[in-house]
PDB file of N, CA and C in Angstrom:
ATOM      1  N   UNK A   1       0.853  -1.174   0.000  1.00  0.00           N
ATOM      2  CA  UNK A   1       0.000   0.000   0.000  1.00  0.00           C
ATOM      3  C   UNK A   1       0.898   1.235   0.000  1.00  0.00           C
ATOM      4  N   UNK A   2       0.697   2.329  -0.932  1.00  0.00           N
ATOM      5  CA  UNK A   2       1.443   3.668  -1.176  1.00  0.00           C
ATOM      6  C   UNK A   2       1.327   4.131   0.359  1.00  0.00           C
ATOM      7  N   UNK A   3       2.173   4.981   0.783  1.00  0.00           N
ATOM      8  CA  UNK A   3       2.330   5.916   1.757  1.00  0.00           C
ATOM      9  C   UNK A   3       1.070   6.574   1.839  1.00  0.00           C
ATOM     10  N   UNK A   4       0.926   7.399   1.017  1.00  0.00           N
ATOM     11  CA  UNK A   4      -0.281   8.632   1.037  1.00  0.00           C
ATOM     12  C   UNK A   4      -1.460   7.878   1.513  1.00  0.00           C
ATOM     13  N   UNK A   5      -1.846   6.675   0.635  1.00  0.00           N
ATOM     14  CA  UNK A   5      -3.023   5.902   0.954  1.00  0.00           C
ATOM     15  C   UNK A   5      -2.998   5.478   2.292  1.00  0.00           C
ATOM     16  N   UNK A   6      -2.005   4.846   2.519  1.00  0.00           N
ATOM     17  CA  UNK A   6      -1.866   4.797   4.303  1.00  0.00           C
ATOM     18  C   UNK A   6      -2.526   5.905   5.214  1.00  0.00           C
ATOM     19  N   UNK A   7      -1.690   7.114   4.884  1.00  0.00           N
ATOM     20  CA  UNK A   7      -1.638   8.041   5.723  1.00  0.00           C
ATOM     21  C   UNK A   7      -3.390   8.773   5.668  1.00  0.00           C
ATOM     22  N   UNK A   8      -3.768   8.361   4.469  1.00  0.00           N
ATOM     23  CA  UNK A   8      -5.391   8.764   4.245  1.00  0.00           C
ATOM     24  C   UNK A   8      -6.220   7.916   4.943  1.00  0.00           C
ATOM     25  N   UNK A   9      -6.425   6.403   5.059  1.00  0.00           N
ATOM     26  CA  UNK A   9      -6.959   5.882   5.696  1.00  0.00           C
ATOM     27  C   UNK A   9      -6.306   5.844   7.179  1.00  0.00           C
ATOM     28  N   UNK A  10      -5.404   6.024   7.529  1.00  0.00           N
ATOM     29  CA  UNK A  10      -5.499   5.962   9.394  1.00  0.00           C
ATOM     30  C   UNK A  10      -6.121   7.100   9.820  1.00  0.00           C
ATOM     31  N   UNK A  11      -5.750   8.082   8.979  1.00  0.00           N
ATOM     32  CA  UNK A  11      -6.845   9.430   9.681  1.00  0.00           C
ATOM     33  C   UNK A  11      -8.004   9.306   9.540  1.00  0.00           C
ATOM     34  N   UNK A  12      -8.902   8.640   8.751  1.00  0.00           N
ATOM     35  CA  UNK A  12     -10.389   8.308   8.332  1.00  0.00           C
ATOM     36  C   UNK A  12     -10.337   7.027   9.615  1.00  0.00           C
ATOM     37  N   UNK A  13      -9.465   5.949   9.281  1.00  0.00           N
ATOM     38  CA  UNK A  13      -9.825   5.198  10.724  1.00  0.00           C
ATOM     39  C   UNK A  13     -10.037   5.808  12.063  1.00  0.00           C
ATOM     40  N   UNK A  14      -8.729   6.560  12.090  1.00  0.00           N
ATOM     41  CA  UNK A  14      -8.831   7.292  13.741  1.00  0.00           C
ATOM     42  C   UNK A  14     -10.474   8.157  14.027  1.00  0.00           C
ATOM     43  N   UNK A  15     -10.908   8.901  13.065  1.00  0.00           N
ATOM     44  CA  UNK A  15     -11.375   9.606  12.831  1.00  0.00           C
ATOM     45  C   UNK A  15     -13.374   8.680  13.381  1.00  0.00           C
ATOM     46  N   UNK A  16     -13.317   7.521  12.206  1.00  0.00           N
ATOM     47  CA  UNK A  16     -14.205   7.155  12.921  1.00  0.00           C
ATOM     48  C   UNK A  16     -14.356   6.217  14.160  1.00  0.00           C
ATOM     49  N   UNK A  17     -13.434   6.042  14.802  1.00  0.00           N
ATOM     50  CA  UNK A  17     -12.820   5.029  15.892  1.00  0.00           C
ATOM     51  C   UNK A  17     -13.339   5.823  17.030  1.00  0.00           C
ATOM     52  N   UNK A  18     -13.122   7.070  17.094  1.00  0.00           N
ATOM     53  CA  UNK A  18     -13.124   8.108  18.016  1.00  0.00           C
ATOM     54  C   UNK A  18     -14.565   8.221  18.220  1.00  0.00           C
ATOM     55  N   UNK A  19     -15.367   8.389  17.184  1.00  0.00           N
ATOM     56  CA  UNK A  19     -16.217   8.948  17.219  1.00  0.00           C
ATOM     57  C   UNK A  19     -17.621   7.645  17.761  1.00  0.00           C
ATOM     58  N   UNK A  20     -17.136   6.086  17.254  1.00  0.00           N
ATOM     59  CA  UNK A  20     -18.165   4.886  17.546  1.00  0.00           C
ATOM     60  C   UNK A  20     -17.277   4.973  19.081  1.00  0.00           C
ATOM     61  N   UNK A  21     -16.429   5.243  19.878  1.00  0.00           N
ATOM     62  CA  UNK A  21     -15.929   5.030  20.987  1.00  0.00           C
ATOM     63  C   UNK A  21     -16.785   6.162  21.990  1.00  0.00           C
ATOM     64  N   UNK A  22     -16.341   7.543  21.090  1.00  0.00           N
ATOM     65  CA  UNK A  22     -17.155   8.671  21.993  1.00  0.00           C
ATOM     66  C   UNK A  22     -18.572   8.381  22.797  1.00  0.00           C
ATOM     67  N   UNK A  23     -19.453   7.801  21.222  1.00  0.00           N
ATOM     68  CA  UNK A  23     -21.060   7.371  21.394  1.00  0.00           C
ATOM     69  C   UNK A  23     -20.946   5.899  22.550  1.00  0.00           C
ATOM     70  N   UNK A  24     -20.435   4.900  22.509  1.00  0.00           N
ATOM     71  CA  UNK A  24     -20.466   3.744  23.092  1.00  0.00           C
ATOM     72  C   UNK A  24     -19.771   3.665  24.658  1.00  0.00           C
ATOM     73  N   UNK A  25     -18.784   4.177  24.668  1.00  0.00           N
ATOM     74  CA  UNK A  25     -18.482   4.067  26.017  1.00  0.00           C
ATOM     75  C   UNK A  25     -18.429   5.098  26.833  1.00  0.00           C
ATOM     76  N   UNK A  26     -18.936   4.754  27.838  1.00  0.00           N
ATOM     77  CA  UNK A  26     -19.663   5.487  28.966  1.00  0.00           C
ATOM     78  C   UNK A  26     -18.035   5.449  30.003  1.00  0.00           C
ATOM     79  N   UNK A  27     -17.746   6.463  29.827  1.00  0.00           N
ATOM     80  CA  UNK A  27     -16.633   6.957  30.965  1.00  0.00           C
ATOM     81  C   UNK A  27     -17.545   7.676  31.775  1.00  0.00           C
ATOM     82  N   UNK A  28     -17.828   7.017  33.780  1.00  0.00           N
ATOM     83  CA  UNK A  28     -18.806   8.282  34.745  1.00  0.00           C
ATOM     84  C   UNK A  28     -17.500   9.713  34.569  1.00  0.00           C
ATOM     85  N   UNK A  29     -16.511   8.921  34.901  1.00  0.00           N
ATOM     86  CA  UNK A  29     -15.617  10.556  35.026  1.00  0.00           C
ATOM     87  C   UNK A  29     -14.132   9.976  33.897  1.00  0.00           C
ATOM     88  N   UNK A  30     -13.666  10.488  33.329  1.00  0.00           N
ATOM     89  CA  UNK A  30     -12.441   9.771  32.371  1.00  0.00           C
ATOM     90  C   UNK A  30     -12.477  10.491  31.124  1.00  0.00           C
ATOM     91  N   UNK A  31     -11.265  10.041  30.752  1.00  0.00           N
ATOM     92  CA  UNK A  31     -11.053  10.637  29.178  1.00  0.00           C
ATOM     93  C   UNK A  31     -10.428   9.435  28.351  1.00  0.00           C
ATOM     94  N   UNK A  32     -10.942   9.252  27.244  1.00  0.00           N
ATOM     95  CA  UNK A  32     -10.655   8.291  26.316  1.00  0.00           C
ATOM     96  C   UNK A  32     -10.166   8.682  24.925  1.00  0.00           C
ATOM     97  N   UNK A  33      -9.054   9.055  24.585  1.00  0.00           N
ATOM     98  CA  UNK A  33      -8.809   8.882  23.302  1.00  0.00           C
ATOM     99  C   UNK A  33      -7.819   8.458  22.719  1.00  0.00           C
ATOM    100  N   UNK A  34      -7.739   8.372  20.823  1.00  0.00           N
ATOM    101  CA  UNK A  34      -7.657   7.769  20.132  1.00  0.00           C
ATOM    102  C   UNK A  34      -6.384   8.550  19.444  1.00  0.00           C
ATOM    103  N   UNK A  35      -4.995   7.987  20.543  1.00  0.00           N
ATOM    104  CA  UNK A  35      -4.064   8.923  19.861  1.00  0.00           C
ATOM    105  C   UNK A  35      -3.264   8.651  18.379  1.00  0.00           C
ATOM    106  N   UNK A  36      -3.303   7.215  17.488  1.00  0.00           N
ATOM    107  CA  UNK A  36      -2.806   7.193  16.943  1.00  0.00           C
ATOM    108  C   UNK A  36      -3.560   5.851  15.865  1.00  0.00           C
ATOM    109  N   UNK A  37      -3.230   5.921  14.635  1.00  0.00           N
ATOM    110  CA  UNK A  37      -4.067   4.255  14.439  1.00  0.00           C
ATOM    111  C   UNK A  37      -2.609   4.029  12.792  1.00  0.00           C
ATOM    112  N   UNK A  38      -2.493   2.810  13.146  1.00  0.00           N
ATOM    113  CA  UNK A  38      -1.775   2.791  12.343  1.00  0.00           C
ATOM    114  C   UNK A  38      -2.286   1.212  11.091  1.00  0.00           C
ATOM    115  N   UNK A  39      -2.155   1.441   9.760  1.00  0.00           N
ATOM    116  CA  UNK A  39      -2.785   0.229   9.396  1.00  0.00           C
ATOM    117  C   UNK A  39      -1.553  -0.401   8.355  1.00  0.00           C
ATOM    118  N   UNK A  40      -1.197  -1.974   8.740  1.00  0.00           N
ATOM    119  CA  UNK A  40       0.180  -2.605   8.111  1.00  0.00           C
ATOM    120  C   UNK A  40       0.144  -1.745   6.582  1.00  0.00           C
ATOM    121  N   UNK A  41       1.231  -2.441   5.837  1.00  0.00           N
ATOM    122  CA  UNK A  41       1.285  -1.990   4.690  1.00  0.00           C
ATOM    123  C   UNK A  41       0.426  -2.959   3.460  1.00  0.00           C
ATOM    124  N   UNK A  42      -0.387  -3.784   4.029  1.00  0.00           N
ATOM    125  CA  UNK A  42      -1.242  -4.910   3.134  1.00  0.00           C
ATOM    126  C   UNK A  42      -2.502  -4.310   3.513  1.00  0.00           C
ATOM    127  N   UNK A  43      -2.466  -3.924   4.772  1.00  0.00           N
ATOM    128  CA  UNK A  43      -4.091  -3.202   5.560  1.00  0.00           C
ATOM    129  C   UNK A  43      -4.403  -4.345   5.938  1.00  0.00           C
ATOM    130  N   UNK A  44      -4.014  -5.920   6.494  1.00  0.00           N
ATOM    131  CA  UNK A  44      -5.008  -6.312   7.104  1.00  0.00           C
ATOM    132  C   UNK A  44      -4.872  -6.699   8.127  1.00  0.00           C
ATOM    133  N   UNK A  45      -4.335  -5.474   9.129  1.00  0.00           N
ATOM    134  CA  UNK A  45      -4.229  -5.213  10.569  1.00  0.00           C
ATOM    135  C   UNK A  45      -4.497  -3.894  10.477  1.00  0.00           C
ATOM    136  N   UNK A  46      -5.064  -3.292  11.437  1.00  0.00           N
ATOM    137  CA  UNK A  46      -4.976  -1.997  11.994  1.00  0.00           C
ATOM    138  C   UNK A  46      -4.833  -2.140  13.557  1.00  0.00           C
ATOM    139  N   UNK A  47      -3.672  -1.347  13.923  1.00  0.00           N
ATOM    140  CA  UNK A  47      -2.690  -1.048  15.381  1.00  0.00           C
ATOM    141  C   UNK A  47      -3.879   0.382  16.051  1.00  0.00           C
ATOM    142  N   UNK A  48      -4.386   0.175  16.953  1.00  0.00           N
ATOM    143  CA  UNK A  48      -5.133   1.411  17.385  1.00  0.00           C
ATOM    144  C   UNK A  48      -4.433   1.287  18.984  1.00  0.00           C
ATOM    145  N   UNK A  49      -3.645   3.016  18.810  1.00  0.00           N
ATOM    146  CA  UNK A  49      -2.852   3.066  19.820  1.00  0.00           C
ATOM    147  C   UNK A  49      -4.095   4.432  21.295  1.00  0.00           C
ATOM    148  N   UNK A  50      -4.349   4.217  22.238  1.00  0.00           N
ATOM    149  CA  UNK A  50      -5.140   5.019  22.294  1.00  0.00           C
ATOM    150  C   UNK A  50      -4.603   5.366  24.126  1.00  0.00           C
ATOM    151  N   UNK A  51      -5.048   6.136  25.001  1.00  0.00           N
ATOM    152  CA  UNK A  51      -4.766   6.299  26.404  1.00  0.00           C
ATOM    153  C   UNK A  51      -6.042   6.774  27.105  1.00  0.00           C
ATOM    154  N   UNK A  52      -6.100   6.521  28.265  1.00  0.00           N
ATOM    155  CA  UNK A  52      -7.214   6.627  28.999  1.00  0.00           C
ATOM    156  C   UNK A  52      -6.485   7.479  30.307  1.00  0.00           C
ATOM    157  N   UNK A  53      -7.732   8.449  30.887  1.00  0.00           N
ATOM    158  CA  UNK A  53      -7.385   9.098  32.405  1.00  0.00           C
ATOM    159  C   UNK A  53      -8.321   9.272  32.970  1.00  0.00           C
ATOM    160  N   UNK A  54      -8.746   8.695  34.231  1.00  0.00           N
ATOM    161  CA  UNK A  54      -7.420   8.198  34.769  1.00  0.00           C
ATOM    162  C   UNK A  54      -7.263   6.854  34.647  1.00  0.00           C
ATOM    163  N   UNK A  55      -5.626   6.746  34.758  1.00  0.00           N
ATOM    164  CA  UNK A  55      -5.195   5.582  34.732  1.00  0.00           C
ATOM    165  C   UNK A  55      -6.168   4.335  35.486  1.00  0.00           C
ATOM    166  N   UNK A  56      -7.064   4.380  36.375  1.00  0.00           N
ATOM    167  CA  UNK A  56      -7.342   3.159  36.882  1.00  0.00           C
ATOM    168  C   UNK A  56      -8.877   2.914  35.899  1.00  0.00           C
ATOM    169  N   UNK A  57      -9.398   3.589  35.285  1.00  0.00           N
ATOM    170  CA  UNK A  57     -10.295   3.391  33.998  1.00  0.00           C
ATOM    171  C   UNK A  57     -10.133   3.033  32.845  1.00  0.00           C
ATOM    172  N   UNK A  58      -8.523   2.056  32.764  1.00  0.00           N
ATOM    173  CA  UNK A  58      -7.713   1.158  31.318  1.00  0.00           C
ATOM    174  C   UNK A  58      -8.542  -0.185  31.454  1.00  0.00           C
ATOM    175  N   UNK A  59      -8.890  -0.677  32.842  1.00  0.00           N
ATOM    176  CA  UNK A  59      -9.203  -2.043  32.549  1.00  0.00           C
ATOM    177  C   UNK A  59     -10.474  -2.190  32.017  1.00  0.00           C
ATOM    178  N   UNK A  60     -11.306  -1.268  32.523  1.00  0.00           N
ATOM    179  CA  UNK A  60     -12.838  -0.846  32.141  1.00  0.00           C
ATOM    180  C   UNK A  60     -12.311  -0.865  30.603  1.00  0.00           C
ATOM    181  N   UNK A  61     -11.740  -0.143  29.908  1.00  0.00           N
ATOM    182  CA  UNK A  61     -11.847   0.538  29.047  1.00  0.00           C
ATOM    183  C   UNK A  61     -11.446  -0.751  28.115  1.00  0.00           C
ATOM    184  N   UNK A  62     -10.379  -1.665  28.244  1.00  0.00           N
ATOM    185  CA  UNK A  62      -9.942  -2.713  27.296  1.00  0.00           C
ATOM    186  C   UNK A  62     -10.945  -3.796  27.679  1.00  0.00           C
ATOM    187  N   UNK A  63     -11.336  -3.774  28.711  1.00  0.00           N
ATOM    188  CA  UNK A  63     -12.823  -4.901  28.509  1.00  0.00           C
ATOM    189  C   UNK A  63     -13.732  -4.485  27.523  1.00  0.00           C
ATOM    190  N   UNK A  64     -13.798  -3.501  27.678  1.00  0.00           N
ATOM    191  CA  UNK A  64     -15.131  -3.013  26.560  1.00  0.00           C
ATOM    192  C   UNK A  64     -14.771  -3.313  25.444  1.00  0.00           C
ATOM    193  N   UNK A  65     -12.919  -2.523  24.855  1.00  0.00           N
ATOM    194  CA  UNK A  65     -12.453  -2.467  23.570  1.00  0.00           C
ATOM    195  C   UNK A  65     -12.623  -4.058  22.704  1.00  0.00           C
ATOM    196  N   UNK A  66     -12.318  -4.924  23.938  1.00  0.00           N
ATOM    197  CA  UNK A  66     -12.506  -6.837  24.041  1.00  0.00           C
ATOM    198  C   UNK A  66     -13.507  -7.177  23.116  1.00  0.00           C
ATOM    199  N   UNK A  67     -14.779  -6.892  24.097  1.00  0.00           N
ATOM    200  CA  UNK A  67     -16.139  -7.073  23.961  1.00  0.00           C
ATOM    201  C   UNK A  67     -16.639  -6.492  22.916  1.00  0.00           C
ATOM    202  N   UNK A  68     -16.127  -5.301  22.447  1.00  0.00           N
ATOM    203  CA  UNK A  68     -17.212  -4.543  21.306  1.00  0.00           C
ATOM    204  C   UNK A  68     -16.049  -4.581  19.841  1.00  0.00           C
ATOM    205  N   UNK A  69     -15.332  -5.398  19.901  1.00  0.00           N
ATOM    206  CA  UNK A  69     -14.438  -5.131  18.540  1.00  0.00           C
ATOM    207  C   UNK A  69     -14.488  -5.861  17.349  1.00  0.00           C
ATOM    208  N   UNK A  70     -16.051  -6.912  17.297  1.00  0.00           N
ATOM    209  CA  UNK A  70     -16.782  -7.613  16.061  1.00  0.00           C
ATOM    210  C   UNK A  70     -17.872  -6.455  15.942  1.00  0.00           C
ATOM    211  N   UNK A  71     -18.896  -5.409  16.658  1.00  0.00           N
ATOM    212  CA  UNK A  71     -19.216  -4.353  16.472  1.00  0.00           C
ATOM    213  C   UNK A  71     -18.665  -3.031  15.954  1.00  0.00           C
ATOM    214  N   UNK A  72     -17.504  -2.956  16.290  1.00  0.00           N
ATOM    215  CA  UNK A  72     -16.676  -1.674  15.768  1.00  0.00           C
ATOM    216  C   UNK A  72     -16.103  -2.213  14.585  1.00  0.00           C
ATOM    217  N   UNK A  73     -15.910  -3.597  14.061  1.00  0.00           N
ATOM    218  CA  UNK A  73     -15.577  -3.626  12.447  1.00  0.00           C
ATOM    219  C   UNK A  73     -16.774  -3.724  11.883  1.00  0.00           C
ATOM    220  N   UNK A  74     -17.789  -4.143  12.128  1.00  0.00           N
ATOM    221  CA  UNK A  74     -18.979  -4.196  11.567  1.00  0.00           C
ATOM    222  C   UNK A  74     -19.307  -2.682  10.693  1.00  0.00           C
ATOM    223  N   UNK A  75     -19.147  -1.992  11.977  1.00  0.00           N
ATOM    224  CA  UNK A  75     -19.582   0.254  11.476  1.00  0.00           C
ATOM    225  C   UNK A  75     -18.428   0.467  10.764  1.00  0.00           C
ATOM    226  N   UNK A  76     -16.657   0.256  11.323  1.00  0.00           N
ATOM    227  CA  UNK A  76     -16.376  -0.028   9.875  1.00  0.00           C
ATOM    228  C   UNK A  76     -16.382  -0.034   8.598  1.00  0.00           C
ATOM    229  N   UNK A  77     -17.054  -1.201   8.295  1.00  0.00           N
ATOM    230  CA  UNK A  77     -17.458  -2.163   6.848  1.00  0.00           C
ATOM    231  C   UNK A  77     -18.257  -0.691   6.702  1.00  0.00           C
ATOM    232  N   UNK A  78     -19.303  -0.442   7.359  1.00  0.00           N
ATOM    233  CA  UNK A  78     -20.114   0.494   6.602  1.00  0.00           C
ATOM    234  C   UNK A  78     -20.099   1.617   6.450  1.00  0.00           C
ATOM    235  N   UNK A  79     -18.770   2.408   6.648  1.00  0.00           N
ATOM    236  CA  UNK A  79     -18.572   3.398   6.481  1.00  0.00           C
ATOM    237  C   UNK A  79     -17.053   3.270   5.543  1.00  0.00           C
ATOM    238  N   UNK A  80     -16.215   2.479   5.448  1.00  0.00           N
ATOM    239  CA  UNK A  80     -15.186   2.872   4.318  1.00  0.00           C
ATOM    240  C   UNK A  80     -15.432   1.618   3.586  1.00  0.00           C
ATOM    241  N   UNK A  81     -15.167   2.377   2.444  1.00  0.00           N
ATOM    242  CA  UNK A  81     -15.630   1.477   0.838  1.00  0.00           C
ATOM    243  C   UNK A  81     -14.415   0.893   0.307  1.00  0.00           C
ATOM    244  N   UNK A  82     -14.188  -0.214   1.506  1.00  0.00           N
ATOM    245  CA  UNK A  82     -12.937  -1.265   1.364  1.00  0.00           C
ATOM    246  C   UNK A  82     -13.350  -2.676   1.430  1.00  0.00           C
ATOM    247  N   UNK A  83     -12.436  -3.472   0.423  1.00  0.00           N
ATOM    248  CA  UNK A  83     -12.381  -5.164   0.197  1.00  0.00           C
ATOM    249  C   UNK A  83     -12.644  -5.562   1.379  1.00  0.00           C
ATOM    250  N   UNK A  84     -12.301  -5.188   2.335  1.00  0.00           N
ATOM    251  CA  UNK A  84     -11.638  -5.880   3.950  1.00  0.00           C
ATOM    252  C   UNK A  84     -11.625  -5.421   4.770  1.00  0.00           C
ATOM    253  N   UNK A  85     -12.361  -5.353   5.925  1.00  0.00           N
ATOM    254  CA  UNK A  85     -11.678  -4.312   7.129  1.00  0.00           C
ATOM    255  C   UNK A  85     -10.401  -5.168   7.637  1.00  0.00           C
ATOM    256  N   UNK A  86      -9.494  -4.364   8.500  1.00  0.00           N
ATOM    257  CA  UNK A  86      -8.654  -5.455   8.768  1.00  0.00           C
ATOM    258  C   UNK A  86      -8.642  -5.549  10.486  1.00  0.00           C
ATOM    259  N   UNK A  87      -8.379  -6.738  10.753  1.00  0.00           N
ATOM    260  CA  UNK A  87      -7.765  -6.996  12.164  1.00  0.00           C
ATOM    261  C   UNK A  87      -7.520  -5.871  12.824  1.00  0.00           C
ATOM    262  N   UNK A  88      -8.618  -6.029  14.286  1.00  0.00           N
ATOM    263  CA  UNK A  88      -8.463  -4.337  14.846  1.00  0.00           C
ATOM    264  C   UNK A  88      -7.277  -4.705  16.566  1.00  0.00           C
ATOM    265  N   UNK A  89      -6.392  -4.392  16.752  1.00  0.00           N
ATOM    266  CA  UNK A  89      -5.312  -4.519  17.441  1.00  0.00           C
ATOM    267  C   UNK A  89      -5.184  -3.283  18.294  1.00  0.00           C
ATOM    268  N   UNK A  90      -5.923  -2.747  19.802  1.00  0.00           N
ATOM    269  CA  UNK A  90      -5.791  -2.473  20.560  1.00  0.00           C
ATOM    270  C   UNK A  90      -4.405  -2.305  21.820  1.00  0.00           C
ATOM    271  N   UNK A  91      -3.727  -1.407  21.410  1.00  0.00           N
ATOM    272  CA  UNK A  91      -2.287  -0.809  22.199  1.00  0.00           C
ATOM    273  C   UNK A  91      -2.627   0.320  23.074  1.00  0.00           C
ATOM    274  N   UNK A  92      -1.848  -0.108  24.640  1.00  0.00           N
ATOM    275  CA  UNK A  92      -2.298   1.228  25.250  1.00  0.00           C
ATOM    276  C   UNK A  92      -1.364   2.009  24.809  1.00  0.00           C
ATOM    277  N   UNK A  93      -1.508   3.394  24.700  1.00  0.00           N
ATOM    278  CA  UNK A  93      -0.240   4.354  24.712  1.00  0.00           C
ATOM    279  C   UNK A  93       0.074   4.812  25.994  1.00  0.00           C
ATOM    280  N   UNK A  94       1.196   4.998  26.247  1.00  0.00           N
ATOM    281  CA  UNK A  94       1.884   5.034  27.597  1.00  0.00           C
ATOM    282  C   UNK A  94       3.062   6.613  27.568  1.00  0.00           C
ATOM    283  N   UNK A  95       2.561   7.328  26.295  1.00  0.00           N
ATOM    284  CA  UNK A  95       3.211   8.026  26.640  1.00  0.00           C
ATOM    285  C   UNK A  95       3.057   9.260  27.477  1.00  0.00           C
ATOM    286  N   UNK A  96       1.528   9.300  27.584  1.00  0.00           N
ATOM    287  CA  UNK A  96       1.326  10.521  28.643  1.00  0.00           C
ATOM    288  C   UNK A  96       2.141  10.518  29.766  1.00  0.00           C
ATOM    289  N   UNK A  97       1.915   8.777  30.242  1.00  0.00           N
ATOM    290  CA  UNK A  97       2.456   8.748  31.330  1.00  0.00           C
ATOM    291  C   UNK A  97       3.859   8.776  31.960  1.00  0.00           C
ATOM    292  N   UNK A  98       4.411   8.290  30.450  1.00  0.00           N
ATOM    293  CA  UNK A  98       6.061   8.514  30.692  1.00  0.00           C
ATOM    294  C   UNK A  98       6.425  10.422  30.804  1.00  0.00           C
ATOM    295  N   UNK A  99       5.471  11.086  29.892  1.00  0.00           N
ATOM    296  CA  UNK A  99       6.147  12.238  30.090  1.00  0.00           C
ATOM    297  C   UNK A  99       5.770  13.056  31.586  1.00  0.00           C
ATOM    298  N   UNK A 100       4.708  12.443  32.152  1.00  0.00           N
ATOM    299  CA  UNK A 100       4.252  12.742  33.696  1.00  0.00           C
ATOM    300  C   UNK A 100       5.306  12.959  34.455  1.00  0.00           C
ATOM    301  N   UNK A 101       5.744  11.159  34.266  1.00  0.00           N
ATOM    302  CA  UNK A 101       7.025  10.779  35.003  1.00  0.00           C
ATOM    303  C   UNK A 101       8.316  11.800  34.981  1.00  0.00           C
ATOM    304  N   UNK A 102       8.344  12.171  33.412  1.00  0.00           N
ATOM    305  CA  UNK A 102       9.294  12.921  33.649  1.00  0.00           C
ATOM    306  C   UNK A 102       9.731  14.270  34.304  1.00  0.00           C
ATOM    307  N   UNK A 103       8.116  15.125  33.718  1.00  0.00           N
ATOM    308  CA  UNK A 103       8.071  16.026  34.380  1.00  0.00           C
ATOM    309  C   UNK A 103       8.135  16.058  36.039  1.00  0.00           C
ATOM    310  N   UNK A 104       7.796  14.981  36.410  1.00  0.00           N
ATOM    311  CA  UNK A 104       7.905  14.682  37.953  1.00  0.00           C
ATOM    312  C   UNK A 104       9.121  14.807  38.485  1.00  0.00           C
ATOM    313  N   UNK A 105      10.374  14.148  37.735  1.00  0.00           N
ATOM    314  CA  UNK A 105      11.560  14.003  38.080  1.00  0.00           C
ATOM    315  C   UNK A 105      12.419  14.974  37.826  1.00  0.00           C
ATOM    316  N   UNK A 106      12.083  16.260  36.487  1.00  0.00           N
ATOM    317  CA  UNK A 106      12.753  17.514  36.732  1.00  0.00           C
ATOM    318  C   UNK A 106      11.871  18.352  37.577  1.00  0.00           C
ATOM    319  N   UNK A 107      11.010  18.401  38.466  1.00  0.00           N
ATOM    320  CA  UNK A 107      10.543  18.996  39.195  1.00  0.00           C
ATOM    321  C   UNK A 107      11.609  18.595  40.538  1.00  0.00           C
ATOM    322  N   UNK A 108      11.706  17.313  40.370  1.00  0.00           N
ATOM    323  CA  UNK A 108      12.135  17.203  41.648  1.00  0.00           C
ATOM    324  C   UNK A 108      14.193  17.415  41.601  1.00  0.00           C
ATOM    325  N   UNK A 109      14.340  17.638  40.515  1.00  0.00           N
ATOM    326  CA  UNK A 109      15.712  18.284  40.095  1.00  0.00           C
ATOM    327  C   UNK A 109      15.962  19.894  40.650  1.00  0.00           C
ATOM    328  N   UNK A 110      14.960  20.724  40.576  1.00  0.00           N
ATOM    329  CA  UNK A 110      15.197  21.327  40.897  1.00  0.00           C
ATOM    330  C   UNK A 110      15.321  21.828  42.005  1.00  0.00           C
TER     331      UNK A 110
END
């Protein structure tokens, strides 16, 4: 798959990922999003890299991702006008938290 085409469909993925996540899961207090989506170079995986806060609302959050991810290719299928959806692959991103960390540790530098 060309670059460009890549780079066109992960933003259309992210794009509607965010938005069947926004409607479906019920965070009482939390933030959920959808920082990155990446799809192989054949497309039949897509890597959805995403972070949750607070941190103790990840397990909630990957049970659901578990449970609802033959529904979220389903909306998918019906919204991009592709052969295939591909394999949806759920990654936490961890970098908020590394840069927390860091900021924590030049705070405490000074």
């Amino acid at each position: 798959m060309k670059a460009r085409r890549q780079e066109k469909l992960n933003s259309l993925y992210q794009k509607i990922i965010s938005e069947f996540m926004e409607r479906r899961l019920r965070l009482k207090q939390g933030i959920f999003t959808v920082t990155k989506v990446q799809i192989s170079e054949r497309g039949e995986r897509l890597k959805v890299y995403f972070s949750v806060w607070p941190d103790a609302q990840e397990k909630n959050v990957l049970k659901f991702l578990g449970a609802s991810t033959s529904e979220l290719r389903s909306h998918l299928a019906g919204k991009i006008d592709a052969k295939f959806v591909p394999e949806l692959e759920f990654l936490l991103d961890d970098s908020e938290k590394k840069r927390r960390k860091i900021e924590t540790l030049l705070k405490k530098m000074k």
